[in-house]
N, C-alpha and C. Protein backbone atom coordinates (compact mmCIF):
# COMPACT_ATOMS: atom_id res chain seq x y z
N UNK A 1 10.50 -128.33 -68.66
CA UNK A 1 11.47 -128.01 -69.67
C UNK A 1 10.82 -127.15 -70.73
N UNK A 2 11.91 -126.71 -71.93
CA UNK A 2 11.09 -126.33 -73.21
C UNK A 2 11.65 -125.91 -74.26
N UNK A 3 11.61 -126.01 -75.15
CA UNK A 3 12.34 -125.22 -76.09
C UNK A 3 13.67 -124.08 -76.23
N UNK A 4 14.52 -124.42 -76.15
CA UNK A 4 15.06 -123.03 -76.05
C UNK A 4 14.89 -122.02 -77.80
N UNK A 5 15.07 -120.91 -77.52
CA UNK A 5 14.71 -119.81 -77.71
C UNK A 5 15.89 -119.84 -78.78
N UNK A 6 15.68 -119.51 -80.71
CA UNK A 6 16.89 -120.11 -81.16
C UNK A 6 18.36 -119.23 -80.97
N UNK A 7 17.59 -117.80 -80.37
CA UNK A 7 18.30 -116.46 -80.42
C UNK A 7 19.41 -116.31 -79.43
N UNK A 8 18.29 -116.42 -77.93
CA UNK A 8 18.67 -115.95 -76.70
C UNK A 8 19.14 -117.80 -76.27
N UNK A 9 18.81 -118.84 -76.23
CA UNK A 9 19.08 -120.03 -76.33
C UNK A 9 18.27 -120.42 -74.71
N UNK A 10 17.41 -118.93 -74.11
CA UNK A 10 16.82 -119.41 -72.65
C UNK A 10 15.55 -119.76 -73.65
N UNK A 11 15.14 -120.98 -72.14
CA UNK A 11 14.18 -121.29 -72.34
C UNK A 11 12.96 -120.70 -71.77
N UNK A 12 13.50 -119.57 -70.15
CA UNK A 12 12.28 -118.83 -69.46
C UNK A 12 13.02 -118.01 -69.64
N UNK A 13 12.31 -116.52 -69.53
CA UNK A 13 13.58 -115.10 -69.33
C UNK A 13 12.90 -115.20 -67.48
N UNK A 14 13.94 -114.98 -66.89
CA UNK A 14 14.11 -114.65 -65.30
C UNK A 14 12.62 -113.68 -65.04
N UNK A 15 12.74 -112.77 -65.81
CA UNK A 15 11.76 -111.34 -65.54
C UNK A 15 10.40 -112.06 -65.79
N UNK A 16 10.19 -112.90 -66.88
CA UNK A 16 8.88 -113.41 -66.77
C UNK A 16 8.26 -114.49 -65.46
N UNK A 17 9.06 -115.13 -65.43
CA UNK A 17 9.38 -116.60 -64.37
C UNK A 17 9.08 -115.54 -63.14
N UNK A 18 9.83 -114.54 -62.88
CA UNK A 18 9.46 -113.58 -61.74
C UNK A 18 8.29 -113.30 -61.52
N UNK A 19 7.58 -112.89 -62.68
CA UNK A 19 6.12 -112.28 -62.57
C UNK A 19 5.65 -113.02 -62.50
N UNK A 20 5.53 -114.52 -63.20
CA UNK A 20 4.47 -115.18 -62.54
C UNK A 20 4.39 -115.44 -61.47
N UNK A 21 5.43 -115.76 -60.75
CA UNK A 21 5.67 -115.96 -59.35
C UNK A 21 5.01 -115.27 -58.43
N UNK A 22 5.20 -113.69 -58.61
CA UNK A 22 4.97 -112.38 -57.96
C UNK A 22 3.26 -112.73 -58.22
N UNK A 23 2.68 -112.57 -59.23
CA UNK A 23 1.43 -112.58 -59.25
C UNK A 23 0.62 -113.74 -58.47
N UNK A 24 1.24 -114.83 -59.03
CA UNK A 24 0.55 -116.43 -58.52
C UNK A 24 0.84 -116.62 -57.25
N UNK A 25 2.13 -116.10 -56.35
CA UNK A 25 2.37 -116.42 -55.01
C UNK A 25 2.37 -115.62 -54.33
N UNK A 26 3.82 -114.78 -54.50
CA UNK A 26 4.03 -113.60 -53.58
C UNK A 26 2.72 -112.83 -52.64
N UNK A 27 2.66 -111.98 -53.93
CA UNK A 27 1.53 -111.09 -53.91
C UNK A 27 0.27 -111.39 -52.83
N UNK A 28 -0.13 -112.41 -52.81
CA UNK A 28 -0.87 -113.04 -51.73
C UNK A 28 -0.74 -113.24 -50.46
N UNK A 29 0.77 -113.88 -50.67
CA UNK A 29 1.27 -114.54 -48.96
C UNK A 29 2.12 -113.54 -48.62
N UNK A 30 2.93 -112.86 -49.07
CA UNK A 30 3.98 -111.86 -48.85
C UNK A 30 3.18 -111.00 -47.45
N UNK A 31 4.09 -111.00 -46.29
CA UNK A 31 3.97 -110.21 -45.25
C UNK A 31 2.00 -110.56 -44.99
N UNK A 32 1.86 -111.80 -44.87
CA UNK A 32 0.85 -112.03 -43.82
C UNK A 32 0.67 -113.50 -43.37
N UNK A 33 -0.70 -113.30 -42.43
CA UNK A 33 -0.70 -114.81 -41.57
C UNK A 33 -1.48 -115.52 -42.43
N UNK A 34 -0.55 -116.57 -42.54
CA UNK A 34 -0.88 -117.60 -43.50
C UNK A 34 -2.31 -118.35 -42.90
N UNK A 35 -2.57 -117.78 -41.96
CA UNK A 35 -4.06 -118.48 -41.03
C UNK A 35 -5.08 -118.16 -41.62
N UNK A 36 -4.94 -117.00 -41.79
CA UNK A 36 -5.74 -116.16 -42.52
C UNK A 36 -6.38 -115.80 -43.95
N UNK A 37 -4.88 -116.31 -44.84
CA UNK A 37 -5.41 -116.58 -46.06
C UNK A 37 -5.54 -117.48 -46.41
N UNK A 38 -7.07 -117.40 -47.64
CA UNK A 38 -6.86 -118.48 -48.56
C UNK A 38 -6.23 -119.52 -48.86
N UNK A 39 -5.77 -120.35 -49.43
CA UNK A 39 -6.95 -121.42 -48.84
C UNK A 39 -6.69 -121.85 -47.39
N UNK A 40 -5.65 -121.57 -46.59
CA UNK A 40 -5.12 -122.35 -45.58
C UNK A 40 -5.48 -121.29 -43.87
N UNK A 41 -6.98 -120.79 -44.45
CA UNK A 41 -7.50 -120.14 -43.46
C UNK A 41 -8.83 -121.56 -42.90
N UNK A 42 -9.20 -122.76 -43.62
CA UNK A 42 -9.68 -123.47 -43.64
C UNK A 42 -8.88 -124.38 -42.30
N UNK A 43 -9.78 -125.33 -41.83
CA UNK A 43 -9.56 -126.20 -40.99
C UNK A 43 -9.06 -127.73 -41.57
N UNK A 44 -9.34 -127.82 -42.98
CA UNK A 44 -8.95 -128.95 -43.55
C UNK A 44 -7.73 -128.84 -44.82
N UNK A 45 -7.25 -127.08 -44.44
CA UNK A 45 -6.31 -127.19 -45.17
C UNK A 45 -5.01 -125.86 -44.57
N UNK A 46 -4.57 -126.87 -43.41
CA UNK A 46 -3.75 -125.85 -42.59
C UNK A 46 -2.19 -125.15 -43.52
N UNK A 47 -1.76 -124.41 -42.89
CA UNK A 47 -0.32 -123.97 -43.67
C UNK A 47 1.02 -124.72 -43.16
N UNK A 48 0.91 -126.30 -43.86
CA UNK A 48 1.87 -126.76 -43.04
C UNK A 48 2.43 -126.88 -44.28
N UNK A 49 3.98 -127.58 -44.37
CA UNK A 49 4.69 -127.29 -45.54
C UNK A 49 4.18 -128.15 -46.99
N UNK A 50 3.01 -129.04 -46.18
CA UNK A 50 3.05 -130.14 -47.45
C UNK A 50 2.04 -128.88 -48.26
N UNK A 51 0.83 -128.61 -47.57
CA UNK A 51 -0.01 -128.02 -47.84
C UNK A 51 0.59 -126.63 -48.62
N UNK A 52 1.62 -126.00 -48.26
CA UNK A 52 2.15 -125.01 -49.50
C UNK A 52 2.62 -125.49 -50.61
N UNK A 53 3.60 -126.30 -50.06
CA UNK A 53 4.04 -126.99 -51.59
C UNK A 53 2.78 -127.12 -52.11
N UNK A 54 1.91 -128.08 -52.38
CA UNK A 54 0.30 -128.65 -53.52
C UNK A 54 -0.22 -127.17 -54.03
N UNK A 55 -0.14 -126.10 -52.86
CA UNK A 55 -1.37 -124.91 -53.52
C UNK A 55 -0.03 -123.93 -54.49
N UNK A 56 1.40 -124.08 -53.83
CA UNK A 56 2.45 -123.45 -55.11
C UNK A 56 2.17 -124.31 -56.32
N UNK A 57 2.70 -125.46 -55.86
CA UNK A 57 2.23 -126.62 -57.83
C UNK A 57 0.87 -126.34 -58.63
N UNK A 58 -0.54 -126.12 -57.66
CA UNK A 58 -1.44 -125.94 -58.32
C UNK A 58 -1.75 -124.87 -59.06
N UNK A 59 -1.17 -123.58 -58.39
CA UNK A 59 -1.23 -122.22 -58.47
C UNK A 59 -0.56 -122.02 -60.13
N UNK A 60 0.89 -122.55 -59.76
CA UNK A 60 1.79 -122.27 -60.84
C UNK A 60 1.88 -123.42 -61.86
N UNK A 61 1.47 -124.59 -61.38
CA UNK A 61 1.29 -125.81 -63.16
C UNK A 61 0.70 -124.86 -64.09
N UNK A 62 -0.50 -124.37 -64.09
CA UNK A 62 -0.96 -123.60 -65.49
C UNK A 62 0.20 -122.36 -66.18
N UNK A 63 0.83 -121.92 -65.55
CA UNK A 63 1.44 -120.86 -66.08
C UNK A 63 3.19 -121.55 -66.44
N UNK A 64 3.40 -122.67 -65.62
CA UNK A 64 4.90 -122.85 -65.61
C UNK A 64 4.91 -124.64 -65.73
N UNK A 65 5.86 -125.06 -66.91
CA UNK A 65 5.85 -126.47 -66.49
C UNK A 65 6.70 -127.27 -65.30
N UNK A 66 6.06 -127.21 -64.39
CA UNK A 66 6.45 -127.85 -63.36
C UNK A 66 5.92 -129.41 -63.38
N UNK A 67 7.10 -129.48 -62.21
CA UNK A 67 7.16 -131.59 -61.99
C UNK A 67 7.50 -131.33 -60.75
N UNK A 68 7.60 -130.76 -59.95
CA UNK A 68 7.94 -130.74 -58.07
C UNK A 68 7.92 -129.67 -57.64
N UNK A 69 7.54 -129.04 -56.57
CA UNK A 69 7.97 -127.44 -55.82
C UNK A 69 8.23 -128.62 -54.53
N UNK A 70 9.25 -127.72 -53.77
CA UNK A 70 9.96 -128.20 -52.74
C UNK A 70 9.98 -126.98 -51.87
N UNK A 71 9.36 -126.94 -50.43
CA UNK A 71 9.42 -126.25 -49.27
C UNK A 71 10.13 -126.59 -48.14
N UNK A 72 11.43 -125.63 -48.14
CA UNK A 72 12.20 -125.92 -46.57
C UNK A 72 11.30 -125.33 -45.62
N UNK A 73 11.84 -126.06 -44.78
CA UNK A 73 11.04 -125.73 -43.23
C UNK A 73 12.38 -125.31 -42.18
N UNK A 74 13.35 -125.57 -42.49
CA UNK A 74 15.06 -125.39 -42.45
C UNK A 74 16.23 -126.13 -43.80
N UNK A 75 17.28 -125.85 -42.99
CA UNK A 75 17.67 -125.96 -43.90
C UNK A 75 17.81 -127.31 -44.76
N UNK A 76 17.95 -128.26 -43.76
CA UNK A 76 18.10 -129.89 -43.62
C UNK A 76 16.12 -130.61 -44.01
N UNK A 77 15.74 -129.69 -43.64
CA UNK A 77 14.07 -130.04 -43.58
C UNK A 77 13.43 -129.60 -44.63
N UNK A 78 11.86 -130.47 -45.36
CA UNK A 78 11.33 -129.93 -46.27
C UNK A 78 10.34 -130.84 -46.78
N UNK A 79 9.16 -129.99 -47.03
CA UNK A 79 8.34 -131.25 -47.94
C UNK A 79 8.51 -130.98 -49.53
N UNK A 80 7.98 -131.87 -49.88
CA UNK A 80 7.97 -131.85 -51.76
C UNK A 80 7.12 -132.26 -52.14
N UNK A 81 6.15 -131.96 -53.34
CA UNK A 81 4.70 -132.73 -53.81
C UNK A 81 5.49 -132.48 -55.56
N UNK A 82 5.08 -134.02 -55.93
CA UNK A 82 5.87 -133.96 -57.74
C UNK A 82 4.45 -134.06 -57.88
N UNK A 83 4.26 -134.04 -59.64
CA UNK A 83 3.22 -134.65 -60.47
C UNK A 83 3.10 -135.39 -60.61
């Protein structure tokens, strides 16, 4: 959560929330094998959904207050790691 803003009354603007995103996630995994990168090029830390969810929460807790990221695997399917 946070404060809203007394002006605009948001509490994130979209465009920022974007960039961190873009920087902290995208940018990395976007259009490659997740085998391959960081960290989940490791044998003790494969790219299965739990394992994205923890490295999105870890990635993005410092920049964003988060309490859960949630990864579908379909639509009905998904893991979740809270704080």
């Amino acid at each position: 959560m946070g404060t809203p803003d007394p002006i605009t009354g948001m509490i994130r603007d979209f465009d920022e929330l974007d960039a961190v995103v873009e920087d902290g996630i995208v940018r990395h995994f976007d259009h490659s094998i997740l085998n391959e990168v960081p960290p989940f090029n490791s044998p003790d830390c494969p790219p299965t959904s739990e394992n994205i969810a923890r490295h999105i929460l870890d990635v993005l807790s410092g920049a964003l207050q988060l309490s859960r990221v949630r990864v579908y695997e379909t639509v009905k399917t998904y893991a979740e790691v809270r704080i």
